[in-house]
PDB file of N, CA and C in Angstrom:
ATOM      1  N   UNK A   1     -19.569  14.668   2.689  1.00  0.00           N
ATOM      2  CA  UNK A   1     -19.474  15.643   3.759  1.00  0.00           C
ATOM      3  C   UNK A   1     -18.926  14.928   4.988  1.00  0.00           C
ATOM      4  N   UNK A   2     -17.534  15.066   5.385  1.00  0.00           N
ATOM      5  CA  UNK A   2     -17.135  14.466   5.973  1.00  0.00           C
ATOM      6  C   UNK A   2     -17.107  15.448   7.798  1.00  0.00           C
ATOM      7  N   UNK A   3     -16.172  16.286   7.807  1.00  0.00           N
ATOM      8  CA  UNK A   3     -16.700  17.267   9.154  1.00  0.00           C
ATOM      9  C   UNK A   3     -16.194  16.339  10.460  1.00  0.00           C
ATOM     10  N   UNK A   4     -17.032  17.030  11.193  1.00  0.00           N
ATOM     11  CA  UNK A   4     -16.791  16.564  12.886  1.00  0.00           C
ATOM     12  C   UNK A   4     -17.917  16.945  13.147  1.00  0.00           C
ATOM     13  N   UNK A   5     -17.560  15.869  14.766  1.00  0.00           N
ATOM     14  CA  UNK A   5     -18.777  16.012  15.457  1.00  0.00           C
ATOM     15  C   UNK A   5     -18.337  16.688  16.953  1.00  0.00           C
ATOM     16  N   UNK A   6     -19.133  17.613  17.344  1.00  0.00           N
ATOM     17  CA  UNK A   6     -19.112  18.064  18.776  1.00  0.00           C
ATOM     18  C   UNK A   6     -19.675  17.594  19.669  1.00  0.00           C
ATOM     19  N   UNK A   7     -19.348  16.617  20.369  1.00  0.00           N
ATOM     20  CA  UNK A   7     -20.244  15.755  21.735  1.00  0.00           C
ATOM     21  C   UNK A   7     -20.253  16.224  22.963  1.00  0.00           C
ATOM     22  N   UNK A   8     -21.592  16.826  23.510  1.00  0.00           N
ATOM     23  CA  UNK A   8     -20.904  17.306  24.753  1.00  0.00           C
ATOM     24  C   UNK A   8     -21.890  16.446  25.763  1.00  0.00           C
ATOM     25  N   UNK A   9     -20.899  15.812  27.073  1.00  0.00           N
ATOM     26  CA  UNK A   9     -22.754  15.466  27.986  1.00  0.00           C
ATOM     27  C   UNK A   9     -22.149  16.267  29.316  1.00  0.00           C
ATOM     28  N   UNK A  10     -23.156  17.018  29.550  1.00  0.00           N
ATOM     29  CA  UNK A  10     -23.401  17.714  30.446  1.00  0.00           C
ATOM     30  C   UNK A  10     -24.455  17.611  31.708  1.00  0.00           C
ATOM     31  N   UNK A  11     -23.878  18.058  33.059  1.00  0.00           N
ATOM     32  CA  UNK A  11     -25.059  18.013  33.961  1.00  0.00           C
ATOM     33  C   UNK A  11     -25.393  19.317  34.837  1.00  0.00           C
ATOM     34  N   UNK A  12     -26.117  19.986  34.432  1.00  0.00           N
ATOM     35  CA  UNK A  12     -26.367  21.048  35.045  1.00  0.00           C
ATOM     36  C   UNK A  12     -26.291  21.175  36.206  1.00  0.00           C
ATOM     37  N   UNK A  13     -25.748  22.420  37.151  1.00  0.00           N
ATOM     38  CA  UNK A  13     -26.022  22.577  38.213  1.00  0.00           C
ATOM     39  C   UNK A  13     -26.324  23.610  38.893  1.00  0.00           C
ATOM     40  N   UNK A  14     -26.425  24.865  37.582  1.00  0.00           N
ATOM     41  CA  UNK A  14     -26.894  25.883  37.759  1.00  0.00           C
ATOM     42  C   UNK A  14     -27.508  26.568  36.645  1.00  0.00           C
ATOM     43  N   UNK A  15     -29.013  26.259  36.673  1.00  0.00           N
ATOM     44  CA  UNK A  15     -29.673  26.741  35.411  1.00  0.00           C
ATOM     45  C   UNK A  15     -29.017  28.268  34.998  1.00  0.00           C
ATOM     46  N   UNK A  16     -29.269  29.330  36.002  1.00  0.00           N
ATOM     47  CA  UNK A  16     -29.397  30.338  35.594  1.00  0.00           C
ATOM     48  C   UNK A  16     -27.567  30.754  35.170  1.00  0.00           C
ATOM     49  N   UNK A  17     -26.911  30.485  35.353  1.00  0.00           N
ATOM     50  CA  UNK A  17     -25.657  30.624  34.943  1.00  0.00           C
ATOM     51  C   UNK A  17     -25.130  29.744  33.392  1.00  0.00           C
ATOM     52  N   UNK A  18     -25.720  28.493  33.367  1.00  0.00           N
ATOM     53  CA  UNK A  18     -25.487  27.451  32.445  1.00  0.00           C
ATOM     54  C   UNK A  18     -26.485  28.076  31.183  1.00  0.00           C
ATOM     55  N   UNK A  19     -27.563  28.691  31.466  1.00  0.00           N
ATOM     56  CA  UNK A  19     -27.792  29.742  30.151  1.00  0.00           C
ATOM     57  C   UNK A  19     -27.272  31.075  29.904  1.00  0.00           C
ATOM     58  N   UNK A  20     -26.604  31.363  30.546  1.00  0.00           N
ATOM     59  CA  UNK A  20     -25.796  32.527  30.011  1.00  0.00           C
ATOM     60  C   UNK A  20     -24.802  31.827  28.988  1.00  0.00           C
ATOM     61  N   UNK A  21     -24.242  30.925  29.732  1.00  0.00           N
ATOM     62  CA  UNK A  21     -23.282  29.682  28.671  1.00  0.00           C
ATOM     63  C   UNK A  21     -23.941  29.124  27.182  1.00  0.00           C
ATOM     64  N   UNK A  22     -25.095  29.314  27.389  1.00  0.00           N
ATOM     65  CA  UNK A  22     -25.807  28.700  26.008  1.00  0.00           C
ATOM     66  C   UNK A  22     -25.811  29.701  25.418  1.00  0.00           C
ATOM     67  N   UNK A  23     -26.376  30.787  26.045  1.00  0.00           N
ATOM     68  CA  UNK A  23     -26.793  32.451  24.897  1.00  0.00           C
ATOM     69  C   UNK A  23     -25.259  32.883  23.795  1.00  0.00           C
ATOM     70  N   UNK A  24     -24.115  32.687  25.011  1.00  0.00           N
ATOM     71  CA  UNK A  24     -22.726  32.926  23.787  1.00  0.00           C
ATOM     72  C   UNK A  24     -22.125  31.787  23.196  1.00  0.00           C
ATOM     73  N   UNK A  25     -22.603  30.418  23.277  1.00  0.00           N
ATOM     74  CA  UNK A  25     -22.034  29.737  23.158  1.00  0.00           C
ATOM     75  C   UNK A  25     -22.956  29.502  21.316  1.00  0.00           C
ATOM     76  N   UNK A  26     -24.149  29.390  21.764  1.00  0.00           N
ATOM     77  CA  UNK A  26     -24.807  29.260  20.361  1.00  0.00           C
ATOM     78  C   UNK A  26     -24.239  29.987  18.821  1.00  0.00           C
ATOM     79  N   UNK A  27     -23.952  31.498  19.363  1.00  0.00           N
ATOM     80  CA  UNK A  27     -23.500  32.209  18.221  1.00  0.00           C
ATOM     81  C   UNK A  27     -21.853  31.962  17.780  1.00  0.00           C
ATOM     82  N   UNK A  28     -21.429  31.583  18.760  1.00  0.00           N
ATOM     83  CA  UNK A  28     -19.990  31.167  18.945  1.00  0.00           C
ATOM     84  C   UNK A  28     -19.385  29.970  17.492  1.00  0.00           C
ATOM     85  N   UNK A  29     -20.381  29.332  17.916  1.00  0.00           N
ATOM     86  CA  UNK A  29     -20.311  28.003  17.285  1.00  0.00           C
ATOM     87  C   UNK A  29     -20.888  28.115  16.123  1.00  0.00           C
ATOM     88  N   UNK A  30     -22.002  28.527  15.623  1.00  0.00           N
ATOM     89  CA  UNK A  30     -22.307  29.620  14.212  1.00  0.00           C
ATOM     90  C   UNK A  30     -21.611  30.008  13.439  1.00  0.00           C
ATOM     91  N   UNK A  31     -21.116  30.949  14.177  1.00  0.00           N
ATOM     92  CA  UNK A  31     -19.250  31.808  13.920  1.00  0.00           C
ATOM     93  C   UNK A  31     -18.334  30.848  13.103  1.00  0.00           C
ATOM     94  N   UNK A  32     -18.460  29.499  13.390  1.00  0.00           N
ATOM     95  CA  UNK A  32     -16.986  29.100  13.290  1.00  0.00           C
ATOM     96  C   UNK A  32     -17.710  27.502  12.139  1.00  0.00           C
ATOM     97  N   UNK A  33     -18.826  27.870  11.774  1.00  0.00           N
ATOM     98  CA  UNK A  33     -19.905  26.358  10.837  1.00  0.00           C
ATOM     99  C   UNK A  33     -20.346  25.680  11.644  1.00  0.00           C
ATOM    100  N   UNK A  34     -20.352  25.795  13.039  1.00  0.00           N
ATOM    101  CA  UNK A  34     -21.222  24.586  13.793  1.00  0.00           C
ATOM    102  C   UNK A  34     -22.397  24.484  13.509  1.00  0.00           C
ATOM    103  N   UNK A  35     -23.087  23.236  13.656  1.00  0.00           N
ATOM    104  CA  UNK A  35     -24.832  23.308  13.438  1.00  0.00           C
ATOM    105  C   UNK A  35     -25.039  22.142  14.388  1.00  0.00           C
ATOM    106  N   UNK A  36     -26.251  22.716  14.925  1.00  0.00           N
ATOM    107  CA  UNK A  36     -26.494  21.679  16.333  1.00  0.00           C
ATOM    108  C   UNK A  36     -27.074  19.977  15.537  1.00  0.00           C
ATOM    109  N   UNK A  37     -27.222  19.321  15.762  1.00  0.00           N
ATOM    110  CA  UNK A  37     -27.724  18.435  15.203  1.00  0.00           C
ATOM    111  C   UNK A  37     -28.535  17.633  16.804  1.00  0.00           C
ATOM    112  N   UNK A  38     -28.345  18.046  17.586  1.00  0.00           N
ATOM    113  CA  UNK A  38     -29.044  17.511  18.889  1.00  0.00           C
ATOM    114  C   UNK A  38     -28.880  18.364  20.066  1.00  0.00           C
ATOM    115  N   UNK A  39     -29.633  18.562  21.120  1.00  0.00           N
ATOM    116  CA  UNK A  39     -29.415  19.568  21.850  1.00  0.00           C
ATOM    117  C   UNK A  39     -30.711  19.538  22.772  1.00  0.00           C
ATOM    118  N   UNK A  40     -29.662  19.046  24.095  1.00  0.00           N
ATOM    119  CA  UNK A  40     -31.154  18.861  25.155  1.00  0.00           C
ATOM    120  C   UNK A  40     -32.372  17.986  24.712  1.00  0.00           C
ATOM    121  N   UNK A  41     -32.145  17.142  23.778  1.00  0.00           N
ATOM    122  CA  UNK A  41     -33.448  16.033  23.428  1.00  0.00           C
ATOM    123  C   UNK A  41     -33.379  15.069  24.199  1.00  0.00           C
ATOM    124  N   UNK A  42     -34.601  14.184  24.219  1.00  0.00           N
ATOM    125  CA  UNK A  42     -34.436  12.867  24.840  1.00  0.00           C
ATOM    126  C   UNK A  42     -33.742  11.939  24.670  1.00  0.00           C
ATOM    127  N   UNK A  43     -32.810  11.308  25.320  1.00  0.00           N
ATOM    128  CA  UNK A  43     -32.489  10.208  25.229  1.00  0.00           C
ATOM    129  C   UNK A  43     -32.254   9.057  25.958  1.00  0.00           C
ATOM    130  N   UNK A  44     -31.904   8.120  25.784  1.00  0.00           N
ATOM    131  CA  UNK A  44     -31.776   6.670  26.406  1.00  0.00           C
ATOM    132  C   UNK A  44     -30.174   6.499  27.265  1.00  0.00           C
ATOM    133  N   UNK A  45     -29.956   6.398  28.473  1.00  0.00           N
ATOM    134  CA  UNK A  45     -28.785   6.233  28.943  1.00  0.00           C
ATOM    135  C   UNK A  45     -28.224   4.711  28.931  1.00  0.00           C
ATOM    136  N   UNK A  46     -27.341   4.037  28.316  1.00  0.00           N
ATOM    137  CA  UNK A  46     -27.169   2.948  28.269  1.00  0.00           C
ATOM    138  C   UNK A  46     -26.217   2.678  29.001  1.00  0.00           C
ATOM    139  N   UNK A  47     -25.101   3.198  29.014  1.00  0.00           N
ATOM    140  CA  UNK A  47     -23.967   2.910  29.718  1.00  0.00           C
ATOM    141  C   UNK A  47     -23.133   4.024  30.293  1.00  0.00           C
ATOM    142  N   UNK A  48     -22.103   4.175  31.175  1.00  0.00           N
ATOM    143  CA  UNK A  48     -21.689   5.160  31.464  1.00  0.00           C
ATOM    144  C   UNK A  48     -22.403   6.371  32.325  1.00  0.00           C
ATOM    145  N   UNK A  49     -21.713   7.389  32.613  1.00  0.00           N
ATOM    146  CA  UNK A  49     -22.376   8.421  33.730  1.00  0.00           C
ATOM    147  C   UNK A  49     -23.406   9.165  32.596  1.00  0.00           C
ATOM    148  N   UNK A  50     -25.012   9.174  33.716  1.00  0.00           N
ATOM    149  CA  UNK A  50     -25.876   9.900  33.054  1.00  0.00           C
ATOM    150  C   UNK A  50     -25.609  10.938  32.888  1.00  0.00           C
ATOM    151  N   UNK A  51     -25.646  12.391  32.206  1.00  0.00           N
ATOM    152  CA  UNK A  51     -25.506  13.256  32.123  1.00  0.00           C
ATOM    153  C   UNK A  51     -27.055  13.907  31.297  1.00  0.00           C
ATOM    154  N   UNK A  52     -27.726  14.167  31.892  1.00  0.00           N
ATOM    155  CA  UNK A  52     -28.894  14.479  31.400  1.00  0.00           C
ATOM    156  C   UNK A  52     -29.480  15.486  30.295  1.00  0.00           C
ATOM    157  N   UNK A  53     -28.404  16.804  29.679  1.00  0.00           N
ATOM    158  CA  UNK A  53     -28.083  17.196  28.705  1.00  0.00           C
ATOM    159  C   UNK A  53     -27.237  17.262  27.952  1.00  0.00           C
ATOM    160  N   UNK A  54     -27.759  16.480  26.605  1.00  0.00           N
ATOM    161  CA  UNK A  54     -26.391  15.991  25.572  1.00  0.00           C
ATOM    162  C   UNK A  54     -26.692  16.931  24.224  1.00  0.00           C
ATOM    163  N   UNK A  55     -25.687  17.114  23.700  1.00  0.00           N
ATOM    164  CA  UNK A  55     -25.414  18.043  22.371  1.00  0.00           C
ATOM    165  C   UNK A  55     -24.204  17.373  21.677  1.00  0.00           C
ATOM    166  N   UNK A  56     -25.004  17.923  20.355  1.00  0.00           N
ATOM    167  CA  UNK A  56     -24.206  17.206  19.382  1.00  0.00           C
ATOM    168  C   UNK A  56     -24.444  18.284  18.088  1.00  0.00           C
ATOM    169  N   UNK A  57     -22.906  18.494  17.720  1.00  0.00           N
ATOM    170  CA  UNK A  57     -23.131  19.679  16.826  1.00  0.00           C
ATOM    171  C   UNK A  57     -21.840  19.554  15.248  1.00  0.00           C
ATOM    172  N   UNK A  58     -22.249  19.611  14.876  1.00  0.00           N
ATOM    173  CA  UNK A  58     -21.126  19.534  13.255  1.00  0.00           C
ATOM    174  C   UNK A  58     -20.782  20.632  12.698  1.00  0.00           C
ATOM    175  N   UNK A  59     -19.487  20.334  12.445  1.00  0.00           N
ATOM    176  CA  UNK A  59     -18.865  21.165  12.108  1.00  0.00           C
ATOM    177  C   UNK A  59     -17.816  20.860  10.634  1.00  0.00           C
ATOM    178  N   UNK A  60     -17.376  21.573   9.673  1.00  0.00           N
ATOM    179  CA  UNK A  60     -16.870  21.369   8.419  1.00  0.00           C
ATOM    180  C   UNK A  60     -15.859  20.510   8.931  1.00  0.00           C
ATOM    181  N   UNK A  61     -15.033  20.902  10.053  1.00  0.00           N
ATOM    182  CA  UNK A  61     -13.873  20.204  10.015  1.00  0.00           C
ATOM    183  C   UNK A  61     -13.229  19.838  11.505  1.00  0.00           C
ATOM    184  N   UNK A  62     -12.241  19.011  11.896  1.00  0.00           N
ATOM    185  CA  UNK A  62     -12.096  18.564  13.367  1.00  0.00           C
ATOM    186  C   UNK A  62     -11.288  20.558  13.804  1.00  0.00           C
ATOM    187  N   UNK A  63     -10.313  21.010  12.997  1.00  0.00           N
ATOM    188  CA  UNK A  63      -9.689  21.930  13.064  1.00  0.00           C
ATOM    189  C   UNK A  63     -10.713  23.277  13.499  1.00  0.00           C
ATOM    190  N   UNK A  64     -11.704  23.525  12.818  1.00  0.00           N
ATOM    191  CA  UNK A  64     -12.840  24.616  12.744  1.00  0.00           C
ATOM    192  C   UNK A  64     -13.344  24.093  14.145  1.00  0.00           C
ATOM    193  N   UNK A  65     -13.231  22.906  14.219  1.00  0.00           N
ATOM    194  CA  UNK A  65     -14.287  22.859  15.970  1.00  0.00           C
ATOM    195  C   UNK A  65     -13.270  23.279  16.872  1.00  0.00           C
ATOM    196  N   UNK A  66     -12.302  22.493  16.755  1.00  0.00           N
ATOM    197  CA  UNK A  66     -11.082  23.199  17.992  1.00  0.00           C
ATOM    198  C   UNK A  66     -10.812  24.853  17.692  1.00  0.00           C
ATOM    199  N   UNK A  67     -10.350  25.055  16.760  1.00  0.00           N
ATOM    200  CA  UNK A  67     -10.704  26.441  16.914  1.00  0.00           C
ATOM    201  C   UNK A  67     -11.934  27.028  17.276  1.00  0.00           C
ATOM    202  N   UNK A  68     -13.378  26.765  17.216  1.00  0.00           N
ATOM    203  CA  UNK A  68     -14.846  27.370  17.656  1.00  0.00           C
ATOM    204  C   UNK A  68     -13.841  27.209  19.504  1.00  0.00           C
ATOM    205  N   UNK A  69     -13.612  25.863  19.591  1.00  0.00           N
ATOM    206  CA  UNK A  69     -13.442  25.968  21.157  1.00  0.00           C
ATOM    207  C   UNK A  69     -12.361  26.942  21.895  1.00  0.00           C
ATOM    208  N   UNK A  70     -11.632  27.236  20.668  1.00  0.00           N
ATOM    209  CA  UNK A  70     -10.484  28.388  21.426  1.00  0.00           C
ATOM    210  C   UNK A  70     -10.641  29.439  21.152  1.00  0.00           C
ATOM    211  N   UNK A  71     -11.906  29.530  20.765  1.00  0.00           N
ATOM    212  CA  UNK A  71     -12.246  31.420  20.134  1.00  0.00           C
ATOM    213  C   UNK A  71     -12.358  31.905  21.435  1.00  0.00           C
ATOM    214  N   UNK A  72     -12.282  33.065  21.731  1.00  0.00           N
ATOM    215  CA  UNK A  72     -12.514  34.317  22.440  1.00  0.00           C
ATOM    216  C   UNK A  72     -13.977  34.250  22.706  1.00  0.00           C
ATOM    217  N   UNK A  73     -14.659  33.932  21.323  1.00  0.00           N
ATOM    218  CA  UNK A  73     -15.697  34.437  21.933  1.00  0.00           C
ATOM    219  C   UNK A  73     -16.786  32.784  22.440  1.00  0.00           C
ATOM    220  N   UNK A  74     -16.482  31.917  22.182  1.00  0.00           N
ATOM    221  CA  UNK A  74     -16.527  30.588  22.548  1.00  0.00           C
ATOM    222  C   UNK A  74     -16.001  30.411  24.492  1.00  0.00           C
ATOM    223  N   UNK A  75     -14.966  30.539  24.927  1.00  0.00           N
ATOM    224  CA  UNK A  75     -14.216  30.942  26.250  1.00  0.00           C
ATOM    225  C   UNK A  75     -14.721  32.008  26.682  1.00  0.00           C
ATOM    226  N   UNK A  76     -15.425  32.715  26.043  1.00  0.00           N
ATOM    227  CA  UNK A  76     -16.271  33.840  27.428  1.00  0.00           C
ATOM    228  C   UNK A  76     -17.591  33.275  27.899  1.00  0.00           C
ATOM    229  N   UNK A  77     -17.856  32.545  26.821  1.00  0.00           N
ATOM    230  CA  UNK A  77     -19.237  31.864  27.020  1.00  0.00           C
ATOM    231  C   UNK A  77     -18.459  30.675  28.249  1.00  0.00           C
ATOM    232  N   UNK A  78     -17.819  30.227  27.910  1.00  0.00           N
ATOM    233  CA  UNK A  78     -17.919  28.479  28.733  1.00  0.00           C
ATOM    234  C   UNK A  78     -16.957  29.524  30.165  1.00  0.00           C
ATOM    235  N   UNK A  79     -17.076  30.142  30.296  1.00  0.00           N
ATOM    236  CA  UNK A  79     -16.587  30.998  31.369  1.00  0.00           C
ATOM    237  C   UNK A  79     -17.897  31.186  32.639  1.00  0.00           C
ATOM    238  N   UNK A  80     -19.139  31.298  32.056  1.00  0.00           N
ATOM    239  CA  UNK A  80     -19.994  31.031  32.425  1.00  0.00           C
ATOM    240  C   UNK A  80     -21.378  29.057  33.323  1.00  0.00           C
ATOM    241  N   UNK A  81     -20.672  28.518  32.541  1.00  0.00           N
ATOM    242  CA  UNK A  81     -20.851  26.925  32.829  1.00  0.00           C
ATOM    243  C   UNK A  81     -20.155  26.517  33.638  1.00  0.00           C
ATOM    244  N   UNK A  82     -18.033  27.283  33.836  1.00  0.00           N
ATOM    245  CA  UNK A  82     -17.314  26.527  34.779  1.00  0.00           C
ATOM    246  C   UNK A  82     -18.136  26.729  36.223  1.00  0.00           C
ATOM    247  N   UNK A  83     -18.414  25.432  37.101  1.00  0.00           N
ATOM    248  CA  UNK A  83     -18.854  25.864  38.196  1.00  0.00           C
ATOM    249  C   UNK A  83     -20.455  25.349  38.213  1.00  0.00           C
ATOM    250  N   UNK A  84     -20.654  25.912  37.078  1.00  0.00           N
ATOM    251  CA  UNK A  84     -22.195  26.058  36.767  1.00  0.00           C
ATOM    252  C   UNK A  84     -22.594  24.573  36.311  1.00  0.00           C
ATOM    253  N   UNK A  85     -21.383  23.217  35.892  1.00  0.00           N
ATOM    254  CA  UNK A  85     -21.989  22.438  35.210  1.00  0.00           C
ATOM    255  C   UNK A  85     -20.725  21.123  35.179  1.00  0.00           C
ATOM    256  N   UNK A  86     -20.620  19.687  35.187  1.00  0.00           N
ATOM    257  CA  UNK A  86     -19.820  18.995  35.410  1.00  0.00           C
ATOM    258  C   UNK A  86     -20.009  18.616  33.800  1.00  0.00           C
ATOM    259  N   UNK A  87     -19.151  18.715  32.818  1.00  0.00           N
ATOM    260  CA  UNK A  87     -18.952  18.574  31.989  1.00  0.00           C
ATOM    261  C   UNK A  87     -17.725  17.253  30.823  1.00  0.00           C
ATOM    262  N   UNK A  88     -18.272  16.723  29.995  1.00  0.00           N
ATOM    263  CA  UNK A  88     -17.550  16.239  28.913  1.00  0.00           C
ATOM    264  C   UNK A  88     -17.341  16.934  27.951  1.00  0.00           C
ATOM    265  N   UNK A  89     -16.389  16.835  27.002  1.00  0.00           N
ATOM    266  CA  UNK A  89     -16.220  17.665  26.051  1.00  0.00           C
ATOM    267  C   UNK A  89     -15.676  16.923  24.844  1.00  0.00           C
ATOM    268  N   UNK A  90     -16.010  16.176  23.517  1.00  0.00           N
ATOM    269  CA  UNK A  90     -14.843  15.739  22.591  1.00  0.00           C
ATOM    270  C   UNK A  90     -15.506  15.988  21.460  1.00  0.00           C
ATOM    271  N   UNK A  91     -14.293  16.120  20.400  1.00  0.00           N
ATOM    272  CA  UNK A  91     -14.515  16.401  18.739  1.00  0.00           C
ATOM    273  C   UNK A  91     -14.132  14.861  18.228  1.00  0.00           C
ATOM    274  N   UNK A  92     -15.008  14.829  17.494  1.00  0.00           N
ATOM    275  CA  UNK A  92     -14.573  13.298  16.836  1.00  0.00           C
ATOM    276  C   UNK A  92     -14.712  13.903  15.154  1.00  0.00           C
ATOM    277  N   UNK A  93     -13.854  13.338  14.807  1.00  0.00           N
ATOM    278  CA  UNK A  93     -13.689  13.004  13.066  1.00  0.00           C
ATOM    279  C   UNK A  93     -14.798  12.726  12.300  1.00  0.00           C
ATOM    280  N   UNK A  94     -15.451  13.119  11.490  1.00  0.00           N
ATOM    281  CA  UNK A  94     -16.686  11.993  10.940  1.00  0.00           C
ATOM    282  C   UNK A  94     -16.074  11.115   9.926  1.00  0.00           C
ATOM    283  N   UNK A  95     -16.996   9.989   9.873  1.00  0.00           N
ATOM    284  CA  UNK A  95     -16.540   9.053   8.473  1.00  0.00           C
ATOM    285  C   UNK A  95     -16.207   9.609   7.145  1.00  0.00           C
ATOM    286  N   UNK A  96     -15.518   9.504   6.673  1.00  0.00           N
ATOM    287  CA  UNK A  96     -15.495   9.575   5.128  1.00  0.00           C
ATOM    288  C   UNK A  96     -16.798  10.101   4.582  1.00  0.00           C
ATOM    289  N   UNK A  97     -17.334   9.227   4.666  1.00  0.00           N
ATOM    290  CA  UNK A  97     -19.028   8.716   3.889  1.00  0.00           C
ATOM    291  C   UNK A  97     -19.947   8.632   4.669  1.00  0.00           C
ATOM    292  N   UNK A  98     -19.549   9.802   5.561  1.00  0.00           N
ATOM    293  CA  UNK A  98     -21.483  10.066   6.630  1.00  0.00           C
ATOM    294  C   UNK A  98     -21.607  11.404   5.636  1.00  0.00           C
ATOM    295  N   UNK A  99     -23.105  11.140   5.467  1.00  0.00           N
ATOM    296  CA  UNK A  99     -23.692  12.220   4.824  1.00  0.00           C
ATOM    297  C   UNK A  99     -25.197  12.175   6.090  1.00  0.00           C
ATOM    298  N   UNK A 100     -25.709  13.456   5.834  1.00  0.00           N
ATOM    299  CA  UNK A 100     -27.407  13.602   5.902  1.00  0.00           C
ATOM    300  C   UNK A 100     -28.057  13.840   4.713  1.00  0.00           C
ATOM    301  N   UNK A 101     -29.397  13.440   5.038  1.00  0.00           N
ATOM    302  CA  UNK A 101     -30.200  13.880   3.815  1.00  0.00           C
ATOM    303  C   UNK A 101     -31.499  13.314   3.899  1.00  0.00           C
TER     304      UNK A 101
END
Protein backbone atom coordinates (compact mmCIF):
# COMPACT_ATOMS: atom_id res chain seq x y z
CA UNK A 1 0.00 0.00 0.00
CA UNK A 2 1.85 2.59 -1.29
CA UNK A 3 -0.57 6.09 -1.41
CA UNK A 4 0.31 9.55 -0.10
CA UNK A 5 0.50 11.42 2.61
CA UNK A 6 -1.38 14.76 3.41
CA UNK A 7 0.75 17.01 5.83
CA UNK A 8 -0.74 19.91 6.96
CA UNK A 9 0.76 22.29 10.01
CA UNK A 10 -1.43 24.75 10.82
CA UNK A 11 -1.92 27.72 13.30
CA UNK A 12 -5.12 28.79 14.16
CA UNK A 13 -6.33 32.10 14.40
CA UNK A 14 -9.77 31.85 14.35
CA UNK A 15 -11.42 28.98 16.08
CA UNK A 16 -14.82 29.68 15.07
CA UNK A 17 -14.21 30.08 11.33
CA UNK A 18 -11.24 27.34 11.17
CA UNK A 19 -14.16 24.82 12.15
CA UNK A 20 -16.37 25.56 9.63
CA UNK A 21 -13.07 24.59 7.54
CA UNK A 22 -12.90 21.25 9.35
CA UNK A 23 -16.84 20.40 9.12
CA UNK A 24 -16.35 20.47 4.90
CA UNK A 25 -13.14 19.65 4.79
CA UNK A 26 -13.53 16.18 6.68
CA UNK A 27 -16.18 14.85 4.20
CA UNK A 28 -14.25 16.33 1.36
CA UNK A 29 -11.37 14.27 1.89
CA UNK A 30 -13.61 11.00 2.52
CA UNK A 31 -14.98 11.80 -0.90
CA UNK A 32 -11.84 11.46 -2.59
CA UNK A 33 -10.05 8.00 0.04
CA UNK A 34 -8.50 10.26 2.50
CA UNK A 35 -8.18 8.81 6.05
CA UNK A 36 -6.85 10.94 8.79
CA UNK A 37 -4.08 9.13 10.34
CA UNK A 38 -3.31 12.19 12.83
CA UNK A 39 -5.21 15.18 13.56
CA UNK A 40 -4.77 17.80 16.28
CA UNK A 41 -2.71 15.19 18.56
CA UNK A 42 0.19 15.88 20.58
CA UNK A 43 3.27 16.43 19.47
CA UNK A 44 6.93 17.30 19.93
CA UNK A 45 8.25 20.46 17.96
CA UNK A 46 11.79 19.83 17.00
CA UNK A 47 12.70 22.06 14.43
CA UNK A 48 11.20 24.61 12.31
CA UNK A 49 8.00 27.00 12.87
CA UNK A 50 5.66 25.62 15.61
CA UNK A 51 2.46 25.25 14.25
CA UNK A 52 0.39 23.82 16.93
CA UNK A 53 -2.19 21.79 14.80
CA UNK A 54 -0.79 19.09 12.60
CA UNK A 55 -2.71 16.54 10.32
CA UNK A 56 -1.78 13.90 8.52
CA UNK A 57 -4.05 12.04 6.24
CA UNK A 58 -3.62 9.14 3.39
CA UNK A 59 -4.70 8.84 0.59
CA UNK A 60 -4.62 5.86 -2.37
CA UNK A 61 -2.65 8.03 -4.45
CA UNK A 62 -0.43 11.50 -4.78
CA UNK A 63 -3.10 12.26 -7.86
CA UNK A 64 -6.50 11.46 -5.62
CA UNK A 65 -4.98 13.95 -2.95
CA UNK A 66 -4.39 16.77 -5.44
CA UNK A 67 -7.49 16.24 -6.82
CA UNK A 68 -9.38 15.98 -2.96
CA UNK A 69 -7.47 19.52 -2.95
CA UNK A 70 -9.06 20.86 -6.17
CA UNK A 71 -12.50 19.54 -5.57
CA UNK A 72 -15.24 22.04 -5.31
CA UNK A 73 -16.18 20.73 -2.51
CA UNK A 74 -12.62 20.62 -0.71
CA UNK A 75 -12.18 24.81 -1.88
CA UNK A 76 -15.42 25.76 -0.28
CA UNK A 77 -14.27 24.34 2.81
CA UNK A 78 -10.57 25.91 2.82
CA UNK A 79 -12.52 29.09 1.77
CA UNK A 80 -13.34 29.21 5.25
CA UNK A 81 -9.56 28.86 7.07
CA UNK A 82 -8.18 31.60 4.42
CA UNK A 83 -7.73 34.38 6.98
CA UNK A 84 -8.83 32.16 9.64
CA UNK A 85 -5.37 30.27 9.81
CA UNK A 86 -1.49 30.61 8.61
CA UNK A 87 -1.06 27.51 6.92
CA UNK A 88 1.36 24.64 5.26
CA UNK A 89 0.15 22.43 2.88
CA UNK A 90 2.15 19.24 1.04
CA UNK A 91 1.37 15.73 -0.51
CA UNK A 92 4.25 13.51 -0.31
CA UNK A 93 4.53 10.09 -2.15
CA UNK A 94 4.64 7.15 0.26
CA UNK A 95 7.38 4.46 0.08
CA UNK A 96 6.94 1.60 -1.97
CA UNK A 97 6.82 -0.63 1.16
CA UNK A 98 5.06 1.52 3.93
CA UNK A 99 2.32 -0.52 5.00
CA UNK A 100 0.13 -0.29 8.46
CA UNK A 101 -0.96 -2.99 10.41
Amino acid sequence: MAGAFWIAHVKVLDAEAYGKYAEGAGPAIAKHGGKFLARGARYVQLEGNDRARNVVAWFPSLEAAETCYRSDEYQAALAHAKGASERDLVIVEAAEDVSFG
